[in-house]
N, C-alpha and C. Protein backbone atom coordinates (compact mmCIF):
# COMPACT_ATOMS: atom_id res chain seq x y z
N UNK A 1 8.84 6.90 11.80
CA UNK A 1 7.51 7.44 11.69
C UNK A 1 6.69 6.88 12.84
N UNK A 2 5.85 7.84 13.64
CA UNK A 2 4.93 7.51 14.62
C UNK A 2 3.61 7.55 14.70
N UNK A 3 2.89 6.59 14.51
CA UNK A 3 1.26 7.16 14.13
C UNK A 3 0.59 6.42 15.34
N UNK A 4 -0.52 6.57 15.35
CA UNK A 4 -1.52 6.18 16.34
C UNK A 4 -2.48 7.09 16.61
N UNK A 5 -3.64 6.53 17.53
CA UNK A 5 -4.23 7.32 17.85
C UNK A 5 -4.11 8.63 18.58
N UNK A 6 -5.11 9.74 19.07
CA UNK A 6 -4.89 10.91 19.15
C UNK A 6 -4.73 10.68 21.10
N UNK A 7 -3.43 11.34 21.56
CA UNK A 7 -3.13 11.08 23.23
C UNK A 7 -2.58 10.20 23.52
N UNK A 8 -1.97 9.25 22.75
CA UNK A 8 -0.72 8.57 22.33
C UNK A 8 0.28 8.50 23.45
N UNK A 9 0.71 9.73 22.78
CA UNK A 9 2.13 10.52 22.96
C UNK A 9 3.37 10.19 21.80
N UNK A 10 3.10 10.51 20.64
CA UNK A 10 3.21 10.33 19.58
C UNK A 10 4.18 11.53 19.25
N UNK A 11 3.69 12.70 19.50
CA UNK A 11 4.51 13.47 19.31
C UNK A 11 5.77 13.78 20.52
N UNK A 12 5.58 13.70 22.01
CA UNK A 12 6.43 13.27 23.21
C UNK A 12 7.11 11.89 22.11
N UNK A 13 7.06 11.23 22.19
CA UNK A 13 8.13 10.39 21.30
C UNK A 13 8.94 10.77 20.76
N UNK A 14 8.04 10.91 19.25
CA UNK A 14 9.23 11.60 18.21
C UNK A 14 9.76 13.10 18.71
N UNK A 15 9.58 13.79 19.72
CA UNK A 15 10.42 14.60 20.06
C UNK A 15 11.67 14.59 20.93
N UNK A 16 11.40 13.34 21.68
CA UNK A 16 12.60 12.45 22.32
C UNK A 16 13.21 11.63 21.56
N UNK A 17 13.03 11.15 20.59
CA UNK A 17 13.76 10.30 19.64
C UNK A 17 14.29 10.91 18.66
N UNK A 18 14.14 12.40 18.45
CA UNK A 18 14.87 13.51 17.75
C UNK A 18 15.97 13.50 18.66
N UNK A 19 15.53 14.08 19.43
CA UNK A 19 16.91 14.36 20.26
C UNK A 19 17.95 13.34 21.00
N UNK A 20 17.47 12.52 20.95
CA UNK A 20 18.30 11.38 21.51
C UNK A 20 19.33 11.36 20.32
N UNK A 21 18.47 11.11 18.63
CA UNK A 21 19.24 11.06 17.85
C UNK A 21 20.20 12.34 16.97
N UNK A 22 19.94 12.89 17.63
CA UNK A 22 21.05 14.47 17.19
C UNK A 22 21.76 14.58 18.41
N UNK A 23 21.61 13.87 19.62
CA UNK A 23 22.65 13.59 20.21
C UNK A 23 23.79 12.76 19.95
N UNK A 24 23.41 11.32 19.48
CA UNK A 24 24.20 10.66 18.80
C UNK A 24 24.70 11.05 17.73
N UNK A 25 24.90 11.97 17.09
CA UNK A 25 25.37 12.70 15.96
C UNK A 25 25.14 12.61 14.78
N UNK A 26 23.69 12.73 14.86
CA UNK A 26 22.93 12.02 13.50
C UNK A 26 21.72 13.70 12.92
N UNK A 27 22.22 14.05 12.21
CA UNK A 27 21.46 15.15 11.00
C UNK A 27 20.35 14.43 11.56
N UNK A 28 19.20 15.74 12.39
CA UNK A 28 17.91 15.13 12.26
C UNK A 28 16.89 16.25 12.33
N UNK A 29 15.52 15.69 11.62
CA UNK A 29 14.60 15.97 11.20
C UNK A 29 13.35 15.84 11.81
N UNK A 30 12.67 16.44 12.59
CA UNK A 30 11.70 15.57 13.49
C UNK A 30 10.41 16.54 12.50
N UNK A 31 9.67 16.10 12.23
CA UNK A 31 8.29 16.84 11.42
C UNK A 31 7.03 16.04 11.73
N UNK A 32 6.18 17.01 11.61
CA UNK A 32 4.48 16.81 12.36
C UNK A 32 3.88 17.37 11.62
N UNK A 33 2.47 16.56 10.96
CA UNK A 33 1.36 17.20 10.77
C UNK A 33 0.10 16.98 10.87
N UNK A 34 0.80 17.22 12.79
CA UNK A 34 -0.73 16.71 13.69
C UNK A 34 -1.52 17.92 13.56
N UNK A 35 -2.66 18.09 13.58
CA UNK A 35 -3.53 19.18 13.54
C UNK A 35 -3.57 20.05 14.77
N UNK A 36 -2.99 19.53 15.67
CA UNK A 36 -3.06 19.51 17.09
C UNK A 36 -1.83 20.64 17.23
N UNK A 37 -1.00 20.61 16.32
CA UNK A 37 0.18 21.85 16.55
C UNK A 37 1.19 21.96 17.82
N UNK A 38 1.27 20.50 18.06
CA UNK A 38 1.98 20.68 19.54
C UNK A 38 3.59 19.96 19.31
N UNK A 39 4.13 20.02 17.74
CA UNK A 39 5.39 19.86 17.94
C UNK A 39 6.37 20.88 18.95
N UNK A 40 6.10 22.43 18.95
CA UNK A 40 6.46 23.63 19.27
C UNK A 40 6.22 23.29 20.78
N UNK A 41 5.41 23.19 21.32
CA UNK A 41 5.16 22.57 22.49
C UNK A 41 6.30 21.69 23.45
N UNK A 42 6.23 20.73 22.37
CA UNK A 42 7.66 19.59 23.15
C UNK A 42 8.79 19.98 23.63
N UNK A 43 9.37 21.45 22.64
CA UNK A 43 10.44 21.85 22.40
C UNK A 43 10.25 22.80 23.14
N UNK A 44 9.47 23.17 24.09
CA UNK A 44 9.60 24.51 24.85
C UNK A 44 9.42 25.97 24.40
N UNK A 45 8.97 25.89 22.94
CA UNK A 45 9.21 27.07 22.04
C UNK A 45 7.93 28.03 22.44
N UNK A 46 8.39 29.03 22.38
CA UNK A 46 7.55 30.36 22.76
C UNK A 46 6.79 30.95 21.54
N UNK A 47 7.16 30.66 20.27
CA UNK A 47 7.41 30.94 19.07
C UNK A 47 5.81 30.15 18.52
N UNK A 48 5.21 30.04 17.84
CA UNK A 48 3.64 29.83 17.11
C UNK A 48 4.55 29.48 16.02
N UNK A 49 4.68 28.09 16.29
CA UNK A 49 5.65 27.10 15.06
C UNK A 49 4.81 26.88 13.77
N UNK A 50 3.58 26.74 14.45
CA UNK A 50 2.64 26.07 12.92
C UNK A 50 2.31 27.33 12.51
N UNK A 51 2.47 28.24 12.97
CA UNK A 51 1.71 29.56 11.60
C UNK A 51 3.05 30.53 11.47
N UNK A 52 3.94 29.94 11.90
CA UNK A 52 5.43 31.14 11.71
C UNK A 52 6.31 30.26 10.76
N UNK A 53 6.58 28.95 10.83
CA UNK A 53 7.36 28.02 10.04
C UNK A 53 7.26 26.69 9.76
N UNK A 54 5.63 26.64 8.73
CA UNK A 54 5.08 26.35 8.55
C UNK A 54 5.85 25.53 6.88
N UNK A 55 6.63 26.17 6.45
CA UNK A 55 7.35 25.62 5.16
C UNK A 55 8.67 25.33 5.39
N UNK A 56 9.72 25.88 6.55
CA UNK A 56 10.55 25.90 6.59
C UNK A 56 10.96 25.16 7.88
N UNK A 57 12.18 24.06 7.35
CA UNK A 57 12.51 23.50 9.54
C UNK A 57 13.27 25.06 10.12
N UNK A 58 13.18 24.54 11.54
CA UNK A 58 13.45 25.59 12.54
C UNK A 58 14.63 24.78 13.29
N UNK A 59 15.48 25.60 12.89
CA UNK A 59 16.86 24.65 14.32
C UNK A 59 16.70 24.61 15.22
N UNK A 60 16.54 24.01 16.29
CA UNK A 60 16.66 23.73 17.74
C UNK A 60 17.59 23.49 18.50
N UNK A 61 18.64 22.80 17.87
CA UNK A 61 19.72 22.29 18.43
C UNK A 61 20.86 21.96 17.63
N UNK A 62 22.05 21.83 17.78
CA UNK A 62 23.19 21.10 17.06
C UNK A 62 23.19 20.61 15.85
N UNK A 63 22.07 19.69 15.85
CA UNK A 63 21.71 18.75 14.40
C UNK A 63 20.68 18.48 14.76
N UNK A 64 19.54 18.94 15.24
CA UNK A 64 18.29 19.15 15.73
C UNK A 64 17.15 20.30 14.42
N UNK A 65 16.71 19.95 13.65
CA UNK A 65 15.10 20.41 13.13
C UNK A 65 14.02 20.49 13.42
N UNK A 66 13.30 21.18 13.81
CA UNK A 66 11.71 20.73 13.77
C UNK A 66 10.84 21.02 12.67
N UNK A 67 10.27 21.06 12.10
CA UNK A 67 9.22 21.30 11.42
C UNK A 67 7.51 21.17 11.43
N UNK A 68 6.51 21.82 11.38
CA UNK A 68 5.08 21.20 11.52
C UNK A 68 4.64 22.11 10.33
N UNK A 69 3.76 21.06 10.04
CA UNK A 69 3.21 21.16 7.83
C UNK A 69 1.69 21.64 8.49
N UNK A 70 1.51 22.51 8.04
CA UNK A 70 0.25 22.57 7.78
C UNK A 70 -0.80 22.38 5.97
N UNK A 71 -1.22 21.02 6.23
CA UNK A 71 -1.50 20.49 5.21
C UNK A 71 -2.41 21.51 4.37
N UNK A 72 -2.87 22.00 4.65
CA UNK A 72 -4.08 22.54 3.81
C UNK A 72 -3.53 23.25 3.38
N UNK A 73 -2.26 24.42 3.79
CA UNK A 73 -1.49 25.40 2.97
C UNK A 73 -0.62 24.83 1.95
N UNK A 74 0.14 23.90 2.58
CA UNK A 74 0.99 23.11 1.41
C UNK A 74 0.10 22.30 0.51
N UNK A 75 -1.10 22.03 0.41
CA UNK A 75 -1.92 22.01 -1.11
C UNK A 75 -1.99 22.57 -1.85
N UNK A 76 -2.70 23.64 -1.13
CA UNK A 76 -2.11 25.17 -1.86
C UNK A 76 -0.98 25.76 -2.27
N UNK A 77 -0.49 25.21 -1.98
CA UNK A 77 1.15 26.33 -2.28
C UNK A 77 1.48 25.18 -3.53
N UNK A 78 1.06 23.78 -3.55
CA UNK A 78 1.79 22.96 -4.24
C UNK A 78 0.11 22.28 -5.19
N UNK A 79 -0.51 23.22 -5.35
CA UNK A 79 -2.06 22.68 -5.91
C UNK A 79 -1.17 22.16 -7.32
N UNK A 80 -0.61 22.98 -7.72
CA UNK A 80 -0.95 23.04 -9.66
C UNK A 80 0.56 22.10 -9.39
N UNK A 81 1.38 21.36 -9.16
CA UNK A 81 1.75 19.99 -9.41
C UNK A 81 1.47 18.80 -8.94
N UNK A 82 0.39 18.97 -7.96
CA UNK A 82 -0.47 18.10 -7.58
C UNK A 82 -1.78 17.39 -8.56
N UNK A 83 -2.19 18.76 -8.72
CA UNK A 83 -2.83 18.29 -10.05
C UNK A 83 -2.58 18.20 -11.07
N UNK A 84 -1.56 18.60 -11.55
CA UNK A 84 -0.99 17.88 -13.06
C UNK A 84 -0.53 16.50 -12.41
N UNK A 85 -0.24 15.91 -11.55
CA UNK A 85 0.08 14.36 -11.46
C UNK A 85 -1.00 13.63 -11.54
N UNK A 86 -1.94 14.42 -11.03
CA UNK A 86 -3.22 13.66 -10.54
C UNK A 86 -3.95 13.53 -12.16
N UNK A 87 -3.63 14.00 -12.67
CA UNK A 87 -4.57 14.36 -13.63
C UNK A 87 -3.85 13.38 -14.70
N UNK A 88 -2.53 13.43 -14.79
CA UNK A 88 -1.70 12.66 -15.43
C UNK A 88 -1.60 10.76 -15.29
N UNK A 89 -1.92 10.77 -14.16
CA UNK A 89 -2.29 9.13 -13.64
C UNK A 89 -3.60 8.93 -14.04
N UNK A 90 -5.07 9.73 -14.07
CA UNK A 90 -6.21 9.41 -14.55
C UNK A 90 -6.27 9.21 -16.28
N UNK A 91 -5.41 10.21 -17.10
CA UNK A 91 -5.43 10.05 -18.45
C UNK A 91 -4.49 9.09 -18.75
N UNK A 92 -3.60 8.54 -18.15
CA UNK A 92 -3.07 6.89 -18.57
C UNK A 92 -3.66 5.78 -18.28
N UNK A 93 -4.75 5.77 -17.54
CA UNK A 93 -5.34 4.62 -17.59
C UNK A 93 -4.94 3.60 -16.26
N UNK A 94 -3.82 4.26 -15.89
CA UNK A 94 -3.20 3.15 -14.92
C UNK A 94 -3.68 3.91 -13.54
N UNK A 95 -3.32 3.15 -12.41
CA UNK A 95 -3.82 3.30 -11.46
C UNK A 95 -2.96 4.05 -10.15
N UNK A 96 -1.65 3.68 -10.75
CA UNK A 96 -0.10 4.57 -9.89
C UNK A 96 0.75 4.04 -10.82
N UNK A 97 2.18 4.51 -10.38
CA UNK A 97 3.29 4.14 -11.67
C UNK A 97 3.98 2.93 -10.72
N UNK A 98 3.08 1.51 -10.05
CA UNK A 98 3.51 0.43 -9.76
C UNK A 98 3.61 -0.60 -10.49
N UNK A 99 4.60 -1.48 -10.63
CA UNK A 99 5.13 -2.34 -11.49
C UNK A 99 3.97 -3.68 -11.52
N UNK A 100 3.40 -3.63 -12.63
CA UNK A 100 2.19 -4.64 -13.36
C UNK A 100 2.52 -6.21 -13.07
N UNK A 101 1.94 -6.66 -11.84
CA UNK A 101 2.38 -8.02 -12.18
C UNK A 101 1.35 -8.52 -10.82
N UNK A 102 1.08 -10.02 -11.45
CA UNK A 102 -0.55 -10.79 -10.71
C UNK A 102 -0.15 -10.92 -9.78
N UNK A 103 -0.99 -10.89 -8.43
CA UNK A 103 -0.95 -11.42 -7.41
C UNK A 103 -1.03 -13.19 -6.75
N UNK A 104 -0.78 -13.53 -6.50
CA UNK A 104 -1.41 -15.11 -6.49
C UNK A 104 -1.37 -14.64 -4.46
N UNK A 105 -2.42 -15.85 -4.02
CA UNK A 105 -3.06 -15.88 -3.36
C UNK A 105 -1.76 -16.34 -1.53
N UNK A 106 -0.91 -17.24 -2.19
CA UNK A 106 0.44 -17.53 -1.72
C UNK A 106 1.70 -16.57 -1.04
N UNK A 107 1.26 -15.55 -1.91
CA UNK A 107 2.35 -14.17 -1.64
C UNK A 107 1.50 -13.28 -0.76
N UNK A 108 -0.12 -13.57 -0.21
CA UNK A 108 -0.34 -12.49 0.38
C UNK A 108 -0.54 -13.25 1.91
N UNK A 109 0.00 -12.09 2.80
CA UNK A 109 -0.11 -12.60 3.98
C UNK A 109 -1.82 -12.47 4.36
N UNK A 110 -2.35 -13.78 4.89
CA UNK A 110 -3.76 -13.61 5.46
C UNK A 110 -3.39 -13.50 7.26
């Protein structure tokens, strides 16, 4: 995973580190959901990646994927089990389904 700020080259990365690693013969997955839409870009694609395959990866190569999410659709497409979780963690009382146990002051890195 590559994050940072925006002009990075964040996505130039993980699009070279896709392919480096589906060269080495490794099943790979490279996915973005920079707002910026420039996975399609890296890859030379002619193709309008974020509004054509937008749910689905796109082969590129051998063992090569790309994918770019456009978040606001996949809310939508996935609203109503989003909110039954969401809704399901507020009526238990708890805060996530993480395992209950004190912190002491020793275990946290300052």
């Amino acid at each position: 995973m590559f994050t940072g700020k925006g002009g990075v080259g964040k996505t130039s990365l993980t699009a070279a580190t896709g392919v480096k690693l589906a060269l080495l013969n490794y099943r790979t997955l490279v996915m973005s959901i920079d707002p910026a839409h420039s996975l399609g870009d890296s890859f030379d694609l002619e193709t309008d990646l974020f509004h054509l395959q937008t749910s689905d990866p796109l082969q590129v190569g051998d063992r090569l994927w790309i994918q770019e999410l456009n978040i606001q659709k996949e809310i939508k497409r996935h609203w109503q089990e989003i909110s039954s979780y969401v809704t399901s963690v507020l009526r238990s009382g708890s805060p996530i389904a993480f395992p209950r146990r004190r912190l002491r002051w020793a275990n946290l890195a300052i």
